[in-house]
Protein backbone atom coordinates (compact mmCIF):
# COMPACT_ATOMS: atom_id res chain seq x y z
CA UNK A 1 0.00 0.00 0.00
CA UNK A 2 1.40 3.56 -0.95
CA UNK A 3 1.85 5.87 1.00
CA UNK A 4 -1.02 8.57 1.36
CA UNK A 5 0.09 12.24 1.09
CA UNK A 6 -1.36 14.93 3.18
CA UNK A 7 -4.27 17.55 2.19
CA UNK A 8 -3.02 20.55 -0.15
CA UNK A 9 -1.30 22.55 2.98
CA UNK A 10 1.71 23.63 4.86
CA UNK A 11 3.32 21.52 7.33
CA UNK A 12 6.52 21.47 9.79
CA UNK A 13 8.55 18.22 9.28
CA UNK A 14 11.22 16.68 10.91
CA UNK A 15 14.19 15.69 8.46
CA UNK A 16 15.47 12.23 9.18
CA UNK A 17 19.13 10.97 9.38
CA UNK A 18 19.98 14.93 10.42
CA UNK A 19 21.95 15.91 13.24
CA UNK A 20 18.93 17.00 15.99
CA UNK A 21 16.27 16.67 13.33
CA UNK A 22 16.51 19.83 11.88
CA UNK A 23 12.80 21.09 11.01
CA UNK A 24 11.50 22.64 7.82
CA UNK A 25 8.29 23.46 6.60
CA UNK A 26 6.71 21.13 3.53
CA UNK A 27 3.67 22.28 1.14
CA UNK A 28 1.54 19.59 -0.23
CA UNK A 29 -0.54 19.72 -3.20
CA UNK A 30 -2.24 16.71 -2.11
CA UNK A 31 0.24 14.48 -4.63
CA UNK A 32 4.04 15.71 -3.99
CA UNK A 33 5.72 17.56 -1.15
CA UNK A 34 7.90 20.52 -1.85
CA UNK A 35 9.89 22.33 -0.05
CA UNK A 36 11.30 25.95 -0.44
CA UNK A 37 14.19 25.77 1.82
CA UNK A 38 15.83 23.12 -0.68
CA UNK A 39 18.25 23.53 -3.55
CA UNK A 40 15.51 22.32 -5.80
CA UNK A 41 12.44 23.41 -4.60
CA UNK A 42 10.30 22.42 -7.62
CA UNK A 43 11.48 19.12 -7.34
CA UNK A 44 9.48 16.99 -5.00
CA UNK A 45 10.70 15.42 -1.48
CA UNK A 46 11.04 12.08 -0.85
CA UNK A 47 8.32 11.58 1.98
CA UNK A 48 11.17 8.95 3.22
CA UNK A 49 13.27 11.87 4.11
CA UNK A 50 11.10 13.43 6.70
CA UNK A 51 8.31 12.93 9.60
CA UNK A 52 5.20 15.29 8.36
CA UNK A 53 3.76 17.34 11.27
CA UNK A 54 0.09 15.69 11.47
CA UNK A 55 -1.66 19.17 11.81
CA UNK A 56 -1.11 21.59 9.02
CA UNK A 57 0.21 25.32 9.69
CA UNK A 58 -2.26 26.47 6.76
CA UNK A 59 -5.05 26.40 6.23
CA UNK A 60 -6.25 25.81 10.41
CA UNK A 61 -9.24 26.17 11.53
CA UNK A 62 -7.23 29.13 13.69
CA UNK A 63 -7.30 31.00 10.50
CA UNK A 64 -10.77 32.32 11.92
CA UNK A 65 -8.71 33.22 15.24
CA UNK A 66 -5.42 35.17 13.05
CA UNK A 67 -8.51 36.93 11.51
CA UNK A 68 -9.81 37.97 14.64
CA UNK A 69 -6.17 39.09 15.98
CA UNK A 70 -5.99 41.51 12.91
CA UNK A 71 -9.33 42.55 13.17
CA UNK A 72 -8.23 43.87 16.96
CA UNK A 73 -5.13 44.97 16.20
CA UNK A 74 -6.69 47.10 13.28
CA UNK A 75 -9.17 48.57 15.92
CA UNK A 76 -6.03 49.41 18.31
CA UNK A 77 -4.31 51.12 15.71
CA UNK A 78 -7.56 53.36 14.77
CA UNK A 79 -7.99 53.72 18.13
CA UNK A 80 -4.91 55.21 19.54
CA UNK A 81 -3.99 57.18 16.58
CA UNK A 82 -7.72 58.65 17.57
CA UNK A 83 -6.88 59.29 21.03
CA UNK A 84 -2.93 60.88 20.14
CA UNK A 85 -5.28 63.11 17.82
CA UNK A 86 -7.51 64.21 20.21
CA UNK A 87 -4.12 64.65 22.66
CA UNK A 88 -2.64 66.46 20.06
CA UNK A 89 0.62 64.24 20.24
CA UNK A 90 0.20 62.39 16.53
CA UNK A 91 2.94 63.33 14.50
CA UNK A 92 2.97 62.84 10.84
CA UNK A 93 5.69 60.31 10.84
CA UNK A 94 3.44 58.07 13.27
CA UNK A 95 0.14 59.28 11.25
CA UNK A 96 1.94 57.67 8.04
CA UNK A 97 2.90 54.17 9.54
CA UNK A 98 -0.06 53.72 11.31
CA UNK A 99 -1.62 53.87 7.52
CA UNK A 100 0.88 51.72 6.24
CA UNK A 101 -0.70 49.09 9.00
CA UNK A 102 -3.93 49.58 8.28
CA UNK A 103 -3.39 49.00 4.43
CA UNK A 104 -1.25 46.13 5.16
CA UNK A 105 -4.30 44.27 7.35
CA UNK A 106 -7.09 45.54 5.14
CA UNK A 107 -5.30 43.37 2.60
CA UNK A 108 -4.76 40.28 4.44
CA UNK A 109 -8.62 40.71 5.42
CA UNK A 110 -10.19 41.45 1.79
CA UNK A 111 -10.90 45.01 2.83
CA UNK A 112 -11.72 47.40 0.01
């Protein structure tokens, strides 16, 4: 029997016959694994060469909860550079990379 390969995903893996097992992280698109940190990276991995991490990295169901972080760190940000408004302490430097943040999340999140 063949060896199954994991769901289309990224995964930590342990690299076998390595000095303390050195991990990397594997993508599966549910036929080969690949990894980026090779020489070859569009060559597949020999699942012999490595112990796949059962749970994936991405997609988790904690994408809903990394969602959720952004969505309260974007509130933060609004927040305080609302309050150093009102306190009259926003400079324009901080004005500027608290926009850079915001655009940054709103484009992780889908925002328009």
């Amino acid at each position: 029997m063949a060896n199954q390969v994991a769901a289309k995903g990224y995964y930590k893996a342990s690299l076998l016959g390595a000095s303390g097992s050195p991990e990397i992280i594997v993508y599966s698109d549910g036929e080969s694994y690949f990894s980026f940190e090779s020489s070859t990276p569009a060559k597949p991995l020999d699942p012999s060469d490595f112990i796949l991490d059962a749970v994936p990295l991405y997609p988790t169901s904690s994408e809903d909860q990394l969602k959720t972080a952004l969505w309260q760190a974007r509130e933060f940000i609004i927040k305080t550079a609302n309050e150093y408004k009102r306190e009259k302490v926003l400079t324009i430097n901080n004005s500027l990379e608290g926009g850079k943040l915001i655009s940054v999340i709103d484009e992780v999140l889908g925002i328009d």
